[in-house]
C-alpha atoms as a PDB file:
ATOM      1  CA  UNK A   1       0.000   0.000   0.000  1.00  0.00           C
ATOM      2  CA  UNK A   2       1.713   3.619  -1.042  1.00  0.00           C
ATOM      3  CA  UNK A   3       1.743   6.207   1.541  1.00  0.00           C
ATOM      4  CA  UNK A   4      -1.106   8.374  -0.321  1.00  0.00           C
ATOM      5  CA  UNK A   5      -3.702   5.509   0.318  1.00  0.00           C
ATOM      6  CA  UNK A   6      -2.270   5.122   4.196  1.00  0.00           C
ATOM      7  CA  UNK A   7      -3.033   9.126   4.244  1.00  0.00           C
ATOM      8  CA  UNK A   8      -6.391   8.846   3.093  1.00  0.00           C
ATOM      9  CA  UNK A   9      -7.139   6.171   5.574  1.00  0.00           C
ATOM     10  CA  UNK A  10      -5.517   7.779   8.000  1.00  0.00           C
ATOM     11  CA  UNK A  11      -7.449  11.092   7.430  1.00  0.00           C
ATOM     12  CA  UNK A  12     -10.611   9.159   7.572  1.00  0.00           C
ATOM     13  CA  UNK A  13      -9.819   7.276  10.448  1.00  0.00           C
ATOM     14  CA  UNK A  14      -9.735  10.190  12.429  1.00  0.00           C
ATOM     15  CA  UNK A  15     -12.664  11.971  10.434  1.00  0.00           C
ATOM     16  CA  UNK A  16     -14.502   8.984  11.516  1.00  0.00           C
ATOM     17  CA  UNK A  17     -12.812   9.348  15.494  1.00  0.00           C
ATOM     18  CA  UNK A  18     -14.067  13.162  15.273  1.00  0.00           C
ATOM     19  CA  UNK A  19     -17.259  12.293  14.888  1.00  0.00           C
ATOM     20  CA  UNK A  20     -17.650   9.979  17.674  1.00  0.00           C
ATOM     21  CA  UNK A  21     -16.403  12.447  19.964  1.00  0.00           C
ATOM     22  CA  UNK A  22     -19.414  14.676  18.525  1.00  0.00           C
ATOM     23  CA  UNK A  23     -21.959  12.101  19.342  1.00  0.00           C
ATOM     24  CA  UNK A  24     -20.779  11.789  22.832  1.00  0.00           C
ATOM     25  CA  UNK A  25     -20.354  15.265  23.602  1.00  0.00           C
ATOM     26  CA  UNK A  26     -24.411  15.855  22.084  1.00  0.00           C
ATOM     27  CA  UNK A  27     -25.530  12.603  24.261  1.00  0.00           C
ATOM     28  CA  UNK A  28     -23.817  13.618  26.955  1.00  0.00           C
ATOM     29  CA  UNK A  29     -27.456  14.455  28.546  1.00  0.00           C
ATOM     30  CA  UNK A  30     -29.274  11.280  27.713  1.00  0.00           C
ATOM     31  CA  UNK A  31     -26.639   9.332  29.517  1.00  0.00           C
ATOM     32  CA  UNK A  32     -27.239  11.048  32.641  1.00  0.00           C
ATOM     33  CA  UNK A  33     -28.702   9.730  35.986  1.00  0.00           C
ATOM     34  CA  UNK A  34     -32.834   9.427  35.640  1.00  0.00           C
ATOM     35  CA  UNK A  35     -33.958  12.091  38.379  1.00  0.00           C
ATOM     36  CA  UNK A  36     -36.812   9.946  40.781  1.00  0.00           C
ATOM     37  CA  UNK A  37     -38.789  12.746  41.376  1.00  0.00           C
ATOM     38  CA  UNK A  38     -42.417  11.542  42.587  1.00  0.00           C
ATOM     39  CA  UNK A  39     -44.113  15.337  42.368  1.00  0.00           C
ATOM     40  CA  UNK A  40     -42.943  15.880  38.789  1.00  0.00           C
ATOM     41  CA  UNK A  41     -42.882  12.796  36.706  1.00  0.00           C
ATOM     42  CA  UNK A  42     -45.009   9.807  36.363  1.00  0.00           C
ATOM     43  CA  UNK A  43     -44.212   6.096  36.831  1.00  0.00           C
ATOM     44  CA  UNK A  44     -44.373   5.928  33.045  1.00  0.00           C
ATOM     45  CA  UNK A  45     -42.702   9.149  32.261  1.00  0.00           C
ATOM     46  CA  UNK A  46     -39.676   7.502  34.674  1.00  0.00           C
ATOM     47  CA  UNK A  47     -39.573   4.286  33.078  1.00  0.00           C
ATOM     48  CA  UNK A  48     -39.316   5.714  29.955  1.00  0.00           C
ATOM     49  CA  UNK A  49     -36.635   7.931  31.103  1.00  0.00           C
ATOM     50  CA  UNK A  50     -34.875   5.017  32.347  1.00  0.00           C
ATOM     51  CA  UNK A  51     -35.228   3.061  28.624  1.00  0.00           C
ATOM     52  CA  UNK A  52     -34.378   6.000  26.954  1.00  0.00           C
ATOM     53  CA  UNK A  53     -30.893   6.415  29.907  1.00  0.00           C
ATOM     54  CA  UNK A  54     -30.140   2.758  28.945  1.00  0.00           C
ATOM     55  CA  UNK A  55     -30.340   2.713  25.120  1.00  0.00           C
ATOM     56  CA  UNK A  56     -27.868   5.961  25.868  1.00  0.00           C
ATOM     57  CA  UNK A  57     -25.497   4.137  27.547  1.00  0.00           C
ATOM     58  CA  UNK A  58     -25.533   1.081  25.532  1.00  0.00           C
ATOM     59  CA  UNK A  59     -25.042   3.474  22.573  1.00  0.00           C
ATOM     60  CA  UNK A  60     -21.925   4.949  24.291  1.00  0.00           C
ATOM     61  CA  UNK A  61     -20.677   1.666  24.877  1.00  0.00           C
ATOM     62  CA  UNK A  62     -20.728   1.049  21.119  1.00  0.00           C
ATOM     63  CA  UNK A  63     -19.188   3.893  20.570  1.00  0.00           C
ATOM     64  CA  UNK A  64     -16.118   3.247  22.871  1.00  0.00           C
ATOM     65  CA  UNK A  65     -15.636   0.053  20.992  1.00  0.00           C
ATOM     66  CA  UNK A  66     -15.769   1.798  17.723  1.00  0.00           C
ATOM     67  CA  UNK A  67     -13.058   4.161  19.089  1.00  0.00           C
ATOM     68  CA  UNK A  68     -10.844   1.664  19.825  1.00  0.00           C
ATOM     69  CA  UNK A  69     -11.026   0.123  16.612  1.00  0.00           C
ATOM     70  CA  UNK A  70     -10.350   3.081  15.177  1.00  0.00           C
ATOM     71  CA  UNK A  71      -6.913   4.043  17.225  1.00  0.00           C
ATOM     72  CA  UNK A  72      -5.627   0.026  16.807  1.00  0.00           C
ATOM     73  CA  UNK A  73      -6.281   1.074  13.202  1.00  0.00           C
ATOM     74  CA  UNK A  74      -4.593   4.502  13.249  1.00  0.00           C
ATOM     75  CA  UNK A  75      -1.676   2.633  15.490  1.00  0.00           C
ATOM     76  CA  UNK A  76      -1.392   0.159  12.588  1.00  0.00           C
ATOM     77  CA  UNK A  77      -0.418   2.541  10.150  1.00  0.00           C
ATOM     78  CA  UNK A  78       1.984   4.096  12.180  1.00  0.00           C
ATOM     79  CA  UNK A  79       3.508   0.701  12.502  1.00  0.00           C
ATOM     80  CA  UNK A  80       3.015  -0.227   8.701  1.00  0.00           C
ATOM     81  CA  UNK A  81       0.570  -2.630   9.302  1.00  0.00           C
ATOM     82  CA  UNK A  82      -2.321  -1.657   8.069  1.00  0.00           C
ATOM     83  CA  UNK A  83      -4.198  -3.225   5.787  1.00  0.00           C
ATOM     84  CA  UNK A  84      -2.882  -7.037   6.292  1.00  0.00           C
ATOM     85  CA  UNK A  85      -5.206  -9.888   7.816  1.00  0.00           C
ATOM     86  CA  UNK A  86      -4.366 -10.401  11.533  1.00  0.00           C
ATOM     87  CA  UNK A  87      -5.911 -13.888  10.834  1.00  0.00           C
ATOM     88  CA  UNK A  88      -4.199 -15.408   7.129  1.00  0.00           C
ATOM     89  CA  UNK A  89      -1.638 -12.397   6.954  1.00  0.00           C
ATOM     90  CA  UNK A  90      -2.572 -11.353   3.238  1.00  0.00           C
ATOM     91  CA  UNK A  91      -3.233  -7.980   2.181  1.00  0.00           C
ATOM     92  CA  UNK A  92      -7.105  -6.839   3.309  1.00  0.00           C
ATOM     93  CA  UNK A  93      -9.473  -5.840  -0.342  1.00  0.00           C
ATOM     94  CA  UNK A  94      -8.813  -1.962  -0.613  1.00  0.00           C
ATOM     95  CA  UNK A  95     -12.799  -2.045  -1.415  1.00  0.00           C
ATOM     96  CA  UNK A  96     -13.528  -3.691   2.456  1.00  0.00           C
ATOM     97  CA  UNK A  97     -11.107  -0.970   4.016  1.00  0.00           C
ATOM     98  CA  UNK A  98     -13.106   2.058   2.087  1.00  0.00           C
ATOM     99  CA  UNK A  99     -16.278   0.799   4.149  1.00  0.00           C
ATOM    100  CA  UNK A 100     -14.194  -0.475   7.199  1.00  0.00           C
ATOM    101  CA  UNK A 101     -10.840   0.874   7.448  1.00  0.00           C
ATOM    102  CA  UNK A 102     -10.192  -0.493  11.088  1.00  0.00           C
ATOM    103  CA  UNK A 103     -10.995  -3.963   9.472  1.00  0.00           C
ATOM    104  CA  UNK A 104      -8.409  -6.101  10.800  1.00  0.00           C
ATOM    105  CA  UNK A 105      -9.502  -9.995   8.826  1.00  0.00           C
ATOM    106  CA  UNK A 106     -10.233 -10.136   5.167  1.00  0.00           C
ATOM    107  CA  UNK A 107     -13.434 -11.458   3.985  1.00  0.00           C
ATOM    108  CA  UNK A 108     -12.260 -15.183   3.232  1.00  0.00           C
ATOM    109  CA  UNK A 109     -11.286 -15.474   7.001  1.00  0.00           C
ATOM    110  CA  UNK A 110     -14.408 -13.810   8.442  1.00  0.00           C
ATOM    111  CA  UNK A 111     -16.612 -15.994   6.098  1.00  0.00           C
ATOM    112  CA  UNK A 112     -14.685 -18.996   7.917  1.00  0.00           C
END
């Protein structure tokens, strides 16, 4: 792989990085504690506060995975190994790292 195509990975990497950090910082609120507050919510109203406060956090937790995809993937090119199958070794299709680009197996081993 020439070092253009590790610079366009790499600047899309972190484009992609950037806008995880957006997400969290605008769900910041949705994350927070559920206030129990008999006078000024209903049972209902809290429950759904507490569904809503859950798919939040389960979101974030994504999210947190996703970002450490991401920097493995931006440490790999740093290293010069991006790009290569952690599983067979061989070169990963440019085509799977334009939708993926912290893929780390080609698409014969993840079909195994």
């Amino acid at each position: 792989m020439n070092d253009a195509d590790l610079e366009r990975y790499r600047q899309h990497l972190l484009a992609l990085r950037e806008d995880l950090a957006s997400i969290r910082a605008s769900s910041e609120d949705a994350r927070a504690t559920v206030q129990l507050d008999q006078q000024s919510v209903g049972r209902l109203s809290r429950m759904d506060a507490i569904q809503g406060q859950q798919m939040a956090q389960a979101s974030e937790r994504r999210r947190v995975v996703e970002r450490q995809r991401i920097d493995a993937a931006l440490e790999r090119i740093a290293a010069g190994d991006f790009g290569d199958c952690f599983l067979c070794g061989e070169p990963i299709d440019p085509r799977r790292l334009a939708i993926d680009p912290a893929a780390t197996r080609c698409v014969a081993c993840v079909d195994r």
